[in-house]
N, C-alpha and C. Protein backbone atom coordinates (compact mmCIF):
# COMPACT_ATOMS: atom_id res chain seq x y z
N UNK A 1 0.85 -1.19 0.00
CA UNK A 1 0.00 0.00 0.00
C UNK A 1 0.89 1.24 0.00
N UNK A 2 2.04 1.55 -0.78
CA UNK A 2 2.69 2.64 -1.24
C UNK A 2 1.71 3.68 -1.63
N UNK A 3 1.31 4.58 -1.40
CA UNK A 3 0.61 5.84 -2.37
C UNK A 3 1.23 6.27 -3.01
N UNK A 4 0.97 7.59 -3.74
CA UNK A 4 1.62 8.15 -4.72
C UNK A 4 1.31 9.59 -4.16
N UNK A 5 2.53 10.78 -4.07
CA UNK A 5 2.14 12.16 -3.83
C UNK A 5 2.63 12.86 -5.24
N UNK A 6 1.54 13.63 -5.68
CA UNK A 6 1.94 14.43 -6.37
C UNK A 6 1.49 16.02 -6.34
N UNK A 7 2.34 17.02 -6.28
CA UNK A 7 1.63 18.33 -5.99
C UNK A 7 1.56 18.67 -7.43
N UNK A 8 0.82 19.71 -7.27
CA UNK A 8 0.06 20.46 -8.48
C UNK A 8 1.11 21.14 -9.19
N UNK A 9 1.92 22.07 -8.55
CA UNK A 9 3.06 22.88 -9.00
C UNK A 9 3.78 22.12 -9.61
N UNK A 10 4.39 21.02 -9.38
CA UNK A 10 5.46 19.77 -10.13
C UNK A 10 4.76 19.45 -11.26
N UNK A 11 3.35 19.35 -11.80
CA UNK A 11 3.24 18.18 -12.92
C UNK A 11 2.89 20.01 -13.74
N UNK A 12 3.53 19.60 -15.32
CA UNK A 12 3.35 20.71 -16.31
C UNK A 12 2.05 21.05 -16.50
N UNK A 13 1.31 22.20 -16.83
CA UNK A 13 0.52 22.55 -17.39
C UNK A 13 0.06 22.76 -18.66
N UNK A 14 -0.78 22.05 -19.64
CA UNK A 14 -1.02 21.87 -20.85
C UNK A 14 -2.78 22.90 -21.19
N UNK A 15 -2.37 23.48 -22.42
CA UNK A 15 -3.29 24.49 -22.69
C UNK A 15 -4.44 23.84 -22.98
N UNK A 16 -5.75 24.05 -23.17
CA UNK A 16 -6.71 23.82 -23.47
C UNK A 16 -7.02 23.53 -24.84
N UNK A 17 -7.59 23.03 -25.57
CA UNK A 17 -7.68 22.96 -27.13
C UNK A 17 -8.64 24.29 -27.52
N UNK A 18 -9.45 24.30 -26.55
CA UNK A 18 -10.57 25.80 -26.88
C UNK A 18 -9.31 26.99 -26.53
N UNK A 19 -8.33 26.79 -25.88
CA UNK A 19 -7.80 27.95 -25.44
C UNK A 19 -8.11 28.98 -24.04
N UNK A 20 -9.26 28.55 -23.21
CA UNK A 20 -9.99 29.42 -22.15
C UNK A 20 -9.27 28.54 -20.57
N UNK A 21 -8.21 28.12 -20.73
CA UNK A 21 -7.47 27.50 -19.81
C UNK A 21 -6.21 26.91 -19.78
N UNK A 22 -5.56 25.90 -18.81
CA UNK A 22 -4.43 25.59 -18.51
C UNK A 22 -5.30 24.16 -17.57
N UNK A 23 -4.65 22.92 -18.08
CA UNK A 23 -5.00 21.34 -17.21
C UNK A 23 -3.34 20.97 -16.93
N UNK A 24 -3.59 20.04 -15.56
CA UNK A 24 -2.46 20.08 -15.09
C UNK A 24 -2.66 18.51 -14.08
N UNK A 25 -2.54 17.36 -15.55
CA UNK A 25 -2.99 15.86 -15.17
C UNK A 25 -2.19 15.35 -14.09
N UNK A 26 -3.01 14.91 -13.08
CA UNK A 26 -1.81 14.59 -11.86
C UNK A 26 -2.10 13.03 -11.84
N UNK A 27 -3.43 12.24 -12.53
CA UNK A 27 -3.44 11.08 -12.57
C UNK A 27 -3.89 10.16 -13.42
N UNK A 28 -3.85 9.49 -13.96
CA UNK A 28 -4.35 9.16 -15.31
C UNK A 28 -4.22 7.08 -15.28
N UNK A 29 -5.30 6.61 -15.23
CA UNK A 29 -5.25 5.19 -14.28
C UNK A 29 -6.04 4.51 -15.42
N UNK A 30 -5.63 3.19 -16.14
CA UNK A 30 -3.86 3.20 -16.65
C UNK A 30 -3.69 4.23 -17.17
N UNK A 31 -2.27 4.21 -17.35
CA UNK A 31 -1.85 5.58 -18.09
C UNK A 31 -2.33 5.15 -19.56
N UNK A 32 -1.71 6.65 -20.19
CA UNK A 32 -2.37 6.46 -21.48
C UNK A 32 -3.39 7.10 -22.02
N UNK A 33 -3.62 6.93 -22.78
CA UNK A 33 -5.44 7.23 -23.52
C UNK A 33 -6.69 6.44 -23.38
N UNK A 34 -6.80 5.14 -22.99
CA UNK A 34 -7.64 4.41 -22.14
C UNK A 34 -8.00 4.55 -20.52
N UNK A 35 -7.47 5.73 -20.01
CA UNK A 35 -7.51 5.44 -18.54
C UNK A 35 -8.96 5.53 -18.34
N UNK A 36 -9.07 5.18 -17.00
CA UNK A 36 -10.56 4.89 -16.71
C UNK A 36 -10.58 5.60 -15.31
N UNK A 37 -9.93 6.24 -15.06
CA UNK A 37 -9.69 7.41 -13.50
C UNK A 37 -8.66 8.15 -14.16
N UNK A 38 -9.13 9.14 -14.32
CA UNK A 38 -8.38 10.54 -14.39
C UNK A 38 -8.45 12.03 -13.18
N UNK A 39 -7.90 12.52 -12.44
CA UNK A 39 -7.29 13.24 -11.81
C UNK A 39 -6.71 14.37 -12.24
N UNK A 40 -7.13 15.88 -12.13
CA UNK A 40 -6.84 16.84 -13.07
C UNK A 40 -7.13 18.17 -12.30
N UNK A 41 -6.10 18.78 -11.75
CA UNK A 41 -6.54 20.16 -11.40
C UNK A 41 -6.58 21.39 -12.75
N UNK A 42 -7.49 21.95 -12.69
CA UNK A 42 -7.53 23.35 -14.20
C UNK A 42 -7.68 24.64 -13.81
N UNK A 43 -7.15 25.02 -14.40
CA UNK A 43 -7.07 26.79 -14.21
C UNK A 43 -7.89 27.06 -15.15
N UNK A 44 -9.09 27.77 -15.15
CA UNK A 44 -10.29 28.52 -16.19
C UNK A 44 -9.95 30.06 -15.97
N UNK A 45 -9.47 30.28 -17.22
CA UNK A 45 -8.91 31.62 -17.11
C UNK A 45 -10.05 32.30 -18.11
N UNK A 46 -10.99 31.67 -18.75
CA UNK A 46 -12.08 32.45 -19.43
C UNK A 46 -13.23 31.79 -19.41
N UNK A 47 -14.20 32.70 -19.77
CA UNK A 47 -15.87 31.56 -19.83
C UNK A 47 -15.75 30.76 -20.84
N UNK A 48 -16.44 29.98 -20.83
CA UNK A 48 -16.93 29.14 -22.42
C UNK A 48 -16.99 27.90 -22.44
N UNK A 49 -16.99 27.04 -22.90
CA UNK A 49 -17.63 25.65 -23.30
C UNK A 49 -16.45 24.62 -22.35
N UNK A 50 -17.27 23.40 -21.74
CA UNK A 50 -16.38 22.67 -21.20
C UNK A 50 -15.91 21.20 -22.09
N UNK A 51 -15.10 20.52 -22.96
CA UNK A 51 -14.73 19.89 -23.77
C UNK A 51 -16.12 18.68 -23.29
N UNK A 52 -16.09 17.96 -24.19
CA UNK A 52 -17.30 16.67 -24.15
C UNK A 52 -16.50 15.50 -24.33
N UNK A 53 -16.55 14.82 -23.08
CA UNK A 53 -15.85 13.38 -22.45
C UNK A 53 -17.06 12.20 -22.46
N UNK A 54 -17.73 11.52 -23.98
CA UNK A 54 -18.32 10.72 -23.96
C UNK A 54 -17.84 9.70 -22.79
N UNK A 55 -18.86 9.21 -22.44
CA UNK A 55 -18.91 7.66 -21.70
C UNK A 55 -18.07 7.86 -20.33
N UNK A 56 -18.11 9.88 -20.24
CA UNK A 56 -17.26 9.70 -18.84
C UNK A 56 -18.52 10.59 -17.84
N UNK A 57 -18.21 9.77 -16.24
CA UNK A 57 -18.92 10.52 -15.92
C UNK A 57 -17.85 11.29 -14.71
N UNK A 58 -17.93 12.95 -14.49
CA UNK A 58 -17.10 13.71 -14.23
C UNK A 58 -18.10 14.21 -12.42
N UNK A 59 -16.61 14.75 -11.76
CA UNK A 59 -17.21 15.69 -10.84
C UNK A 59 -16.27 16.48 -10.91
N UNK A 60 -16.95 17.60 -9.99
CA UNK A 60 -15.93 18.91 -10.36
C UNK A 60 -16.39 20.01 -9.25
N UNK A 61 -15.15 20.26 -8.41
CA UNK A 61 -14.86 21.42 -7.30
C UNK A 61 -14.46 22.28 -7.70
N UNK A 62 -14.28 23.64 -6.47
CA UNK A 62 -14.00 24.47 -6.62
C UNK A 62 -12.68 24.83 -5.73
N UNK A 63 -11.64 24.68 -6.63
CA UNK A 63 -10.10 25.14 -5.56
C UNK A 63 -9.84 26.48 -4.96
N UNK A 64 -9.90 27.41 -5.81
CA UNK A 64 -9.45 28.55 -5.76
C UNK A 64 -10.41 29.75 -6.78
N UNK A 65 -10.47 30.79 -6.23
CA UNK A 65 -11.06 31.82 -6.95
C UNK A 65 -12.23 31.99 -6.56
N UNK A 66 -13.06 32.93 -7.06
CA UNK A 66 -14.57 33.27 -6.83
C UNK A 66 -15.35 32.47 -6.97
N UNK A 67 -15.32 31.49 -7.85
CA UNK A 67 -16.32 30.33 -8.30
C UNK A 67 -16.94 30.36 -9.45
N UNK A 68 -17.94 29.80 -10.10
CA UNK A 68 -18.33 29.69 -11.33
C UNK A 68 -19.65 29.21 -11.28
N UNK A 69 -20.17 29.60 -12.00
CA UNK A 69 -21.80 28.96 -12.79
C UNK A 69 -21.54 28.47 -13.98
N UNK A 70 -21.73 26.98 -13.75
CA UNK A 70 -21.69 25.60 -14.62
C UNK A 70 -23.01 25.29 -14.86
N UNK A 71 -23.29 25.57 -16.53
CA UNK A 71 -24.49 24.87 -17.24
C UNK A 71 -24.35 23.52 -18.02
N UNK A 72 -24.91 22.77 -17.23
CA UNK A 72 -24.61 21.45 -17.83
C UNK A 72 -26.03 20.98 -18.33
N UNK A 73 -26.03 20.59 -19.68
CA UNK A 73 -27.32 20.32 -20.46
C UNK A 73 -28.95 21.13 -19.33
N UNK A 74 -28.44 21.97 -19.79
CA UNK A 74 -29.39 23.23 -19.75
C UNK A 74 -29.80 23.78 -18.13
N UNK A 75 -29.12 23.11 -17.32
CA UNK A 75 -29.16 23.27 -15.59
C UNK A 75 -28.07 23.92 -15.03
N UNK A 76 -28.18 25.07 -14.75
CA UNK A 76 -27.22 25.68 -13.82
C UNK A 76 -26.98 25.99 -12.60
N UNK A 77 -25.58 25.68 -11.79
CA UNK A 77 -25.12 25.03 -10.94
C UNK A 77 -23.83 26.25 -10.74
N UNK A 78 -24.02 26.89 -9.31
CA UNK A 78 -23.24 28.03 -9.05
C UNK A 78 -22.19 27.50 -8.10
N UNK A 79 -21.19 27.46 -8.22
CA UNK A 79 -20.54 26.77 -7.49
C UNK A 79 -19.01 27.51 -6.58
N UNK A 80 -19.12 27.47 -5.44
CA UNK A 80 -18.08 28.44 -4.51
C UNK A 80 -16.88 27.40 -4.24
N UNK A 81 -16.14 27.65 -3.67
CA UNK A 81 -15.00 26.97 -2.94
C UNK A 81 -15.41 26.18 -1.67
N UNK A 82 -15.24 25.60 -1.37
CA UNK A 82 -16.26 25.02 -0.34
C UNK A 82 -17.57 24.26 -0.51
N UNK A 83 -18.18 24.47 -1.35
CA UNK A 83 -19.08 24.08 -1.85
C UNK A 83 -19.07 22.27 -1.85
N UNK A 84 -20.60 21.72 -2.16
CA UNK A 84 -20.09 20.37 -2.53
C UNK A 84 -19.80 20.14 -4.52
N UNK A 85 -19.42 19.10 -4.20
CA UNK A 85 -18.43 18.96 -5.40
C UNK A 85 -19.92 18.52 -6.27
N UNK A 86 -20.00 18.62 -8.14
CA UNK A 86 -20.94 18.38 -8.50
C UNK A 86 -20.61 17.17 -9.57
N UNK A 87 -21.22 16.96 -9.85
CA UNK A 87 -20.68 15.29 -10.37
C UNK A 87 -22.09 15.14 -11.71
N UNK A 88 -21.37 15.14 -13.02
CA UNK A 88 -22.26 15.30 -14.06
C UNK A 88 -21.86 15.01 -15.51
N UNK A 89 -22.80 14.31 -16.53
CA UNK A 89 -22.43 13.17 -17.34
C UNK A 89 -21.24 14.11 -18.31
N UNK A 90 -20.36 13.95 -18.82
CA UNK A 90 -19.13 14.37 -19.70
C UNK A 90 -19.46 14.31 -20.88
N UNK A 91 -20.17 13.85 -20.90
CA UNK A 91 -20.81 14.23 -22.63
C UNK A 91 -21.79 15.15 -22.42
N UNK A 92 -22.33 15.47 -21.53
CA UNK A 92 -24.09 16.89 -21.71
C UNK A 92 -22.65 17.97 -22.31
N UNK A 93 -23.87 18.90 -22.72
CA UNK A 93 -23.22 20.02 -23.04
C UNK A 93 -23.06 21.23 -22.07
N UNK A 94 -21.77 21.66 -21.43
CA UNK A 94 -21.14 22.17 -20.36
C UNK A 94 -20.82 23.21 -20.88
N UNK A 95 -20.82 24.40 -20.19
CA UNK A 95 -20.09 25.99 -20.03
C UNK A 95 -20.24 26.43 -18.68
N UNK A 96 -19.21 27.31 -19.21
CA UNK A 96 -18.91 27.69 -17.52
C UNK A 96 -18.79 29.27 -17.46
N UNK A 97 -19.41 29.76 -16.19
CA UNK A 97 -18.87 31.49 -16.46
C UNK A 97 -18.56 31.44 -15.40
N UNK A 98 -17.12 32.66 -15.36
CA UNK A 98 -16.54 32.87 -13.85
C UNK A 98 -17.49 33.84 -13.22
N UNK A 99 -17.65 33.58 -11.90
CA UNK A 99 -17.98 34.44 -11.10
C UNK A 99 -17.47 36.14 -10.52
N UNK A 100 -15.63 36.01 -10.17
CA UNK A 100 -14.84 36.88 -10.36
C UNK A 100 -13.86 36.83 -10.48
N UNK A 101 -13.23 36.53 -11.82
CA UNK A 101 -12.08 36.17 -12.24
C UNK A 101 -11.68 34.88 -12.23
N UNK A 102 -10.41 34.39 -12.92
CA UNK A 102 -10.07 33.03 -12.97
C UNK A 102 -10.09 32.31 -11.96
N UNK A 103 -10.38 30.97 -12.01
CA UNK A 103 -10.65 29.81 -10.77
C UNK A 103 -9.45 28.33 -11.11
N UNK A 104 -9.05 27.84 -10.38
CA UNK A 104 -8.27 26.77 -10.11
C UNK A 104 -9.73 25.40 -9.72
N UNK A 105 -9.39 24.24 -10.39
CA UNK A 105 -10.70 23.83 -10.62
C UNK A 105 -9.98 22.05 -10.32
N UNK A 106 -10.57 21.54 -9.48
CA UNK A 106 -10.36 19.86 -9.35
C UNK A 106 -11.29 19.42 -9.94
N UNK A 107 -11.05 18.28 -10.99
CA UNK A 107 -11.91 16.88 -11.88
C UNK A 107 -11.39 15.61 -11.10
N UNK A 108 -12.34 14.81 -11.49
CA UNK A 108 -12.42 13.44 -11.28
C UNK A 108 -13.20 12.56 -12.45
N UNK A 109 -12.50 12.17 -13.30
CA UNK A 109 -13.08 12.01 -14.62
C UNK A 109 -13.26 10.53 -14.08
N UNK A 110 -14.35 9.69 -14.68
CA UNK A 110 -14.57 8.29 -14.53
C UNK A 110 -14.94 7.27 -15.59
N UNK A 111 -14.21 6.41 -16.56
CA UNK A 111 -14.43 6.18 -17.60
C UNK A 111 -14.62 4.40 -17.10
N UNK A 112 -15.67 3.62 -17.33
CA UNK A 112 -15.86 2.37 -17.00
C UNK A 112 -15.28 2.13 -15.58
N UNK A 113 -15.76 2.93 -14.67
CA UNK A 113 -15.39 2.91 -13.40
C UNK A 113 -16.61 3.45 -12.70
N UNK A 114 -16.46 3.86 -11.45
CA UNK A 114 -17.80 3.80 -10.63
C UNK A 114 -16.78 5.06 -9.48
N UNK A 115 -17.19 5.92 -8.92
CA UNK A 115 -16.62 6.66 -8.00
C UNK A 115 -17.30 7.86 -7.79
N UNK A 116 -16.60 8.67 -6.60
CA UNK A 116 -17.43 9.58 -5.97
C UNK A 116 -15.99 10.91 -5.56
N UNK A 117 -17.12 12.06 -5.41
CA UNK A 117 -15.66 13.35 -4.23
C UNK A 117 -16.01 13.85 -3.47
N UNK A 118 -15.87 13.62 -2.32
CA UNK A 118 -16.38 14.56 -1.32
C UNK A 118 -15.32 15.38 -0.24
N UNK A 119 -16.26 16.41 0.13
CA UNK A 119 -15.31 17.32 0.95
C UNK A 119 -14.81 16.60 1.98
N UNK A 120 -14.03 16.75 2.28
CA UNK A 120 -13.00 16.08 3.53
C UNK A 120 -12.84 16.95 5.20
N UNK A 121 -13.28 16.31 6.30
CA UNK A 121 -13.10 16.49 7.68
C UNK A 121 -11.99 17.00 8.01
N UNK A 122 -11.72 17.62 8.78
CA UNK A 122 -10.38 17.36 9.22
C UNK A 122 -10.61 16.77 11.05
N UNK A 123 -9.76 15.81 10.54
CA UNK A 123 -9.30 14.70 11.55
C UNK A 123 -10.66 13.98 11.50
N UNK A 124 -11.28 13.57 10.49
CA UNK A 124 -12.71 12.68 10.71
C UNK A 124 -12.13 11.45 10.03
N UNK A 125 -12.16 10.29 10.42
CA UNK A 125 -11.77 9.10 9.63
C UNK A 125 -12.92 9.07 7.91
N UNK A 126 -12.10 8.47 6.95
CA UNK A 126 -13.35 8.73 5.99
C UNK A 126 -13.05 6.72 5.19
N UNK A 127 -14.02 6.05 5.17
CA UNK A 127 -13.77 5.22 4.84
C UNK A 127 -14.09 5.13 3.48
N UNK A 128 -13.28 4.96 2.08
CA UNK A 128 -13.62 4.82 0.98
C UNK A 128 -13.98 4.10 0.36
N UNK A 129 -14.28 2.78 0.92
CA UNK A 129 -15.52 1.38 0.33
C UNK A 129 -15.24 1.64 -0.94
N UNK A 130 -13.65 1.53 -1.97
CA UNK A 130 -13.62 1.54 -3.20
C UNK A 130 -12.61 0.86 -3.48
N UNK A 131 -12.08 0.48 -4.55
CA UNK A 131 -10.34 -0.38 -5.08
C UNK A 131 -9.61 0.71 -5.20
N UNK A 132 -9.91 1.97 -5.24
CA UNK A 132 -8.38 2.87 -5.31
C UNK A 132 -9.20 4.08 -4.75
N UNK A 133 -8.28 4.70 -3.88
CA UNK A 133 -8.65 6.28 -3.18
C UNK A 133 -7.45 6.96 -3.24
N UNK A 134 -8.22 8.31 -2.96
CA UNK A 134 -6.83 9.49 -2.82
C UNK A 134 -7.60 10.63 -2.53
N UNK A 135 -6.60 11.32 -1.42
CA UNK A 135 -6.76 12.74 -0.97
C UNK A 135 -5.91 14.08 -2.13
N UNK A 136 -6.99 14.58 -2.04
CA UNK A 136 -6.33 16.31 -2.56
C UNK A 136 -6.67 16.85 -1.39
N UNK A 137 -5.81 17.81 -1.00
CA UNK A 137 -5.29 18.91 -0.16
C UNK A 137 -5.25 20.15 -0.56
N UNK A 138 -6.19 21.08 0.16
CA UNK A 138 -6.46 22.04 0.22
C UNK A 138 -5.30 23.33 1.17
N UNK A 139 -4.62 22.20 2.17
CA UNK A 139 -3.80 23.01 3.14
C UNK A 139 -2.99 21.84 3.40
N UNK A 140 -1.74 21.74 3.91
CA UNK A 140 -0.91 21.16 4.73
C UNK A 140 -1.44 20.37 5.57
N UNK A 141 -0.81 19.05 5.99
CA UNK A 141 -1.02 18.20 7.15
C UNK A 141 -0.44 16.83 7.04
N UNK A 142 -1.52 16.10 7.90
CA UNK A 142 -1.01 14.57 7.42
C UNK A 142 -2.02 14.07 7.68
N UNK A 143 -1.69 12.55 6.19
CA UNK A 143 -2.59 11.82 6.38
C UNK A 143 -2.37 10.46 6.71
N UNK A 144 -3.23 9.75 7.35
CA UNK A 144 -2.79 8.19 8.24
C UNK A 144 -4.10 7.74 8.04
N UNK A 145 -3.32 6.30 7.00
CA UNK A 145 -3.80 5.34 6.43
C UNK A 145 -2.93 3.67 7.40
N UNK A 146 -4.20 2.61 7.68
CA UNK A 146 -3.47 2.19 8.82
C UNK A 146 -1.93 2.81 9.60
N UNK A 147 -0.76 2.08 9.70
CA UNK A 147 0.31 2.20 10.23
C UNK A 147 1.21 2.99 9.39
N UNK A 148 0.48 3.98 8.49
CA UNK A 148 1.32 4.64 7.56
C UNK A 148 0.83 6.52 7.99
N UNK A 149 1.92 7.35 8.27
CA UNK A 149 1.60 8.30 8.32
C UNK A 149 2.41 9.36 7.17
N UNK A 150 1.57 10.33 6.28
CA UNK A 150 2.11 10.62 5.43
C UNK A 150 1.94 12.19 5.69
N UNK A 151 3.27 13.09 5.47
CA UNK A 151 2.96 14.52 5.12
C UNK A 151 2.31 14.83 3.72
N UNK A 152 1.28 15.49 3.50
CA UNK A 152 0.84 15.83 2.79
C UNK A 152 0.92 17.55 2.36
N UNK A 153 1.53 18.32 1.01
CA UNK A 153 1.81 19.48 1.10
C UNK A 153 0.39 20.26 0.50
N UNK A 154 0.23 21.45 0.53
CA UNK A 154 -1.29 21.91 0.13
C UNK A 154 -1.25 21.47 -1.21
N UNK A 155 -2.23 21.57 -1.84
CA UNK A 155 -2.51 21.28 -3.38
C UNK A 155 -1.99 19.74 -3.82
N UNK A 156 -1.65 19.06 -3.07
CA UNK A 156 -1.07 17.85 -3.87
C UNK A 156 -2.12 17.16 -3.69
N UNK A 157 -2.01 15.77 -4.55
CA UNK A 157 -2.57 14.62 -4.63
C UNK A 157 -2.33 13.41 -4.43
N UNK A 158 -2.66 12.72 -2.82
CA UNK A 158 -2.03 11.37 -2.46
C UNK A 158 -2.83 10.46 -2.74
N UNK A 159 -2.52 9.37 -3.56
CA UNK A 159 -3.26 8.60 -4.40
C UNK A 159 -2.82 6.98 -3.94
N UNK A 160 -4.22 5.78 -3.73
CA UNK A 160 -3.98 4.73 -3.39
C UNK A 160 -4.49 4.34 -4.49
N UNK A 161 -3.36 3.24 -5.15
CA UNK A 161 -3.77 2.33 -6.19
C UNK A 161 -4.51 1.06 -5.44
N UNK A 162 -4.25 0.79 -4.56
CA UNK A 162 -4.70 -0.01 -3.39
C UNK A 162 -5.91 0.35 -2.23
N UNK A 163 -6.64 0.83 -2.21
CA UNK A 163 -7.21 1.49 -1.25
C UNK A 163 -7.08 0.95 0.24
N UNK A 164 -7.03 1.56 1.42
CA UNK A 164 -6.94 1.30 2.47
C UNK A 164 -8.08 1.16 2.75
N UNK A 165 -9.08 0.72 4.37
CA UNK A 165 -10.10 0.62 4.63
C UNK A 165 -10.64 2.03 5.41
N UNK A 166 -9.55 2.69 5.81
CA UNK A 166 -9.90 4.01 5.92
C UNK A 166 -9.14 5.24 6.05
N UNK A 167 -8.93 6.09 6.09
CA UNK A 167 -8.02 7.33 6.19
C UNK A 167 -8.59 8.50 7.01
N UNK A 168 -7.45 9.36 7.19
CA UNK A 168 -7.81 10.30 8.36
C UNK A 168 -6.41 11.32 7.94
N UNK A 169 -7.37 12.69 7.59
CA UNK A 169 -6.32 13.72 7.38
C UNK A 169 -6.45 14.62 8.26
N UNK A 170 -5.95 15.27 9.02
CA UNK A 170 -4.89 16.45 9.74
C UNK A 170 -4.75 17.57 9.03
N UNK A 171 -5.12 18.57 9.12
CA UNK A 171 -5.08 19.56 8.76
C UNK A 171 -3.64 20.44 9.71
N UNK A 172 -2.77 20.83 9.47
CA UNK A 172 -1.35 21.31 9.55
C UNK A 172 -1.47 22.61 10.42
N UNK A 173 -2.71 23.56 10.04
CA UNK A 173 -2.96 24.85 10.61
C UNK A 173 -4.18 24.64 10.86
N UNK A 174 -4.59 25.70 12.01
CA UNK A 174 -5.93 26.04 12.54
C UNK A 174 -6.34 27.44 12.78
N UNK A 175 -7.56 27.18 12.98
CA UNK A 175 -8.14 26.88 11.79
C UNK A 175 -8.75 26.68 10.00
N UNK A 176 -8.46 25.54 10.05
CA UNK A 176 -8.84 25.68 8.55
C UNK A 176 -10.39 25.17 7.88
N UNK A 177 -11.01 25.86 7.56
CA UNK A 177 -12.35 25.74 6.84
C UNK A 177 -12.53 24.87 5.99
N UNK A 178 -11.64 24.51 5.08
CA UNK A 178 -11.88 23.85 3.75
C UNK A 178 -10.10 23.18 4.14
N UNK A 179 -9.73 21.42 3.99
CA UNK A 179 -8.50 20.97 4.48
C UNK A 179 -8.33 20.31 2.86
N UNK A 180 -9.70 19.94 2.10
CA UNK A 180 -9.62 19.19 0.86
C UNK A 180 -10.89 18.17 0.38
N UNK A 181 -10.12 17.39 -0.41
CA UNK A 181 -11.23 16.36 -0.93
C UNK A 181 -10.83 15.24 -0.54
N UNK A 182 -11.96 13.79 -0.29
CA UNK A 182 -11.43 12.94 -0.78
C UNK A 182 -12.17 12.05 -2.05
N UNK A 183 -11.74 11.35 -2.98
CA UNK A 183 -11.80 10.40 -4.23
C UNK A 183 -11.45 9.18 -4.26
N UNK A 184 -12.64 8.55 -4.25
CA UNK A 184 -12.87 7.23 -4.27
C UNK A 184 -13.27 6.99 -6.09
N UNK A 185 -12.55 5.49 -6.12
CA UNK A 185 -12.87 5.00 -7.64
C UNK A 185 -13.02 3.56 -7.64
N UNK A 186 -13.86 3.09 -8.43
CA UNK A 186 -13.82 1.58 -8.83
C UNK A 186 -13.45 1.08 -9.94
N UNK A 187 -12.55 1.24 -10.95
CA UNK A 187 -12.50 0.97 -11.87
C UNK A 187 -12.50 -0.41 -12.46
N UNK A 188 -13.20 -0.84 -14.17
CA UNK A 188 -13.19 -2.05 -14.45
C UNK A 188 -12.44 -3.05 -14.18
N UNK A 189 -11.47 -2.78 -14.39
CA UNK A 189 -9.99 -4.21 -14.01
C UNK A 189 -9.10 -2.95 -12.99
N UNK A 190 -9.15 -3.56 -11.97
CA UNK A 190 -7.99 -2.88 -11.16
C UNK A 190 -7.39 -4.01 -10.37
């Protein structure tokens, strides 16, 4: 049960094909162009259309910035930092307008897999009843997965290809309002 840490700042940032952003893949399960769990923080630096991910089904937070109103096949969904995360089919047709100014944005793409994101406790055990989990971090701390205790830095992503039966993150400073997410996945063959 090794995890994987990866912060946001370390993995490159790749432009958007529309051009109204910056994605910055921190996980991609298998790798490749078949993955079936993808992991992706984005910078939306303009309004406009969100790309269409047949046969995936997506959720999507709010990291940083004012927030956004997301129309997804014709329902709109205002969404703050803090907020709960919204989770919606990748093929409807998606746009997004910023609220005030550019936003830093967590995905959880799910392609022949089964999974969920939810906001994260600090210091609440969270059990992920899935074949692979992982915390994103909102702030500093640690997280302890049985007999394993891990520093976790803000913005990164600690990822179990293995899932543990439960986890428990620490938030580093106090108080903190918002410590992160956690992401649970089931994917077809894992």
């Amino acid at each position: 049960m090794t995890p994987r840490l990866l912060r946001s700042i370390d993995v490159p940032a790749q432009r958007w094909r529309n051009g109204g952003g910056l994605t910055r893949e921190l996980l991609a399960w298998p790798a490749g162009d078949d993955w079936q769990v993808r992991v992706s923080a984005a910078d939306i630096e303009t309004d406009g259309p969100f790309s269409s991910y047949p046969g995936v089904e997506r959720w999507f937070t709010v990291l940083k910035g004012g927030g956004v109103e997301l129309t997804v096949a014709d329902a709109t969904h205002r969404l703050e930092r803090g907020d709960a995360p919204l989770q919606f089919d990748g093929e409807a047709t998606s746009a997004c307008h910023l609220l005030d100014g550019p936003t830093c944005d967590l995905n959880l793409m799910l392609r022949q897999a089964s999974g969920r994101m939810r906001v994260a406790t600090d210091g609440l055990a969270w059990a992920p009843g899935a074949a692979q989990c992982g915390l994103f971090s909102a702030v500093s701390g640690r997280c302890r997965a049985g007999t394993l205790d891990i520093a976790v830095p803000a913005y990164a992503l600690l990822w179990f290809d293995a899932a543990p039966s439960s986890l428990v993150f620490t938030a580093g400073q106090r108080p903190a309002a918002l410590i992160g997410w956690w992401l649970a996945a089931n994917p077809l063959e894992s």
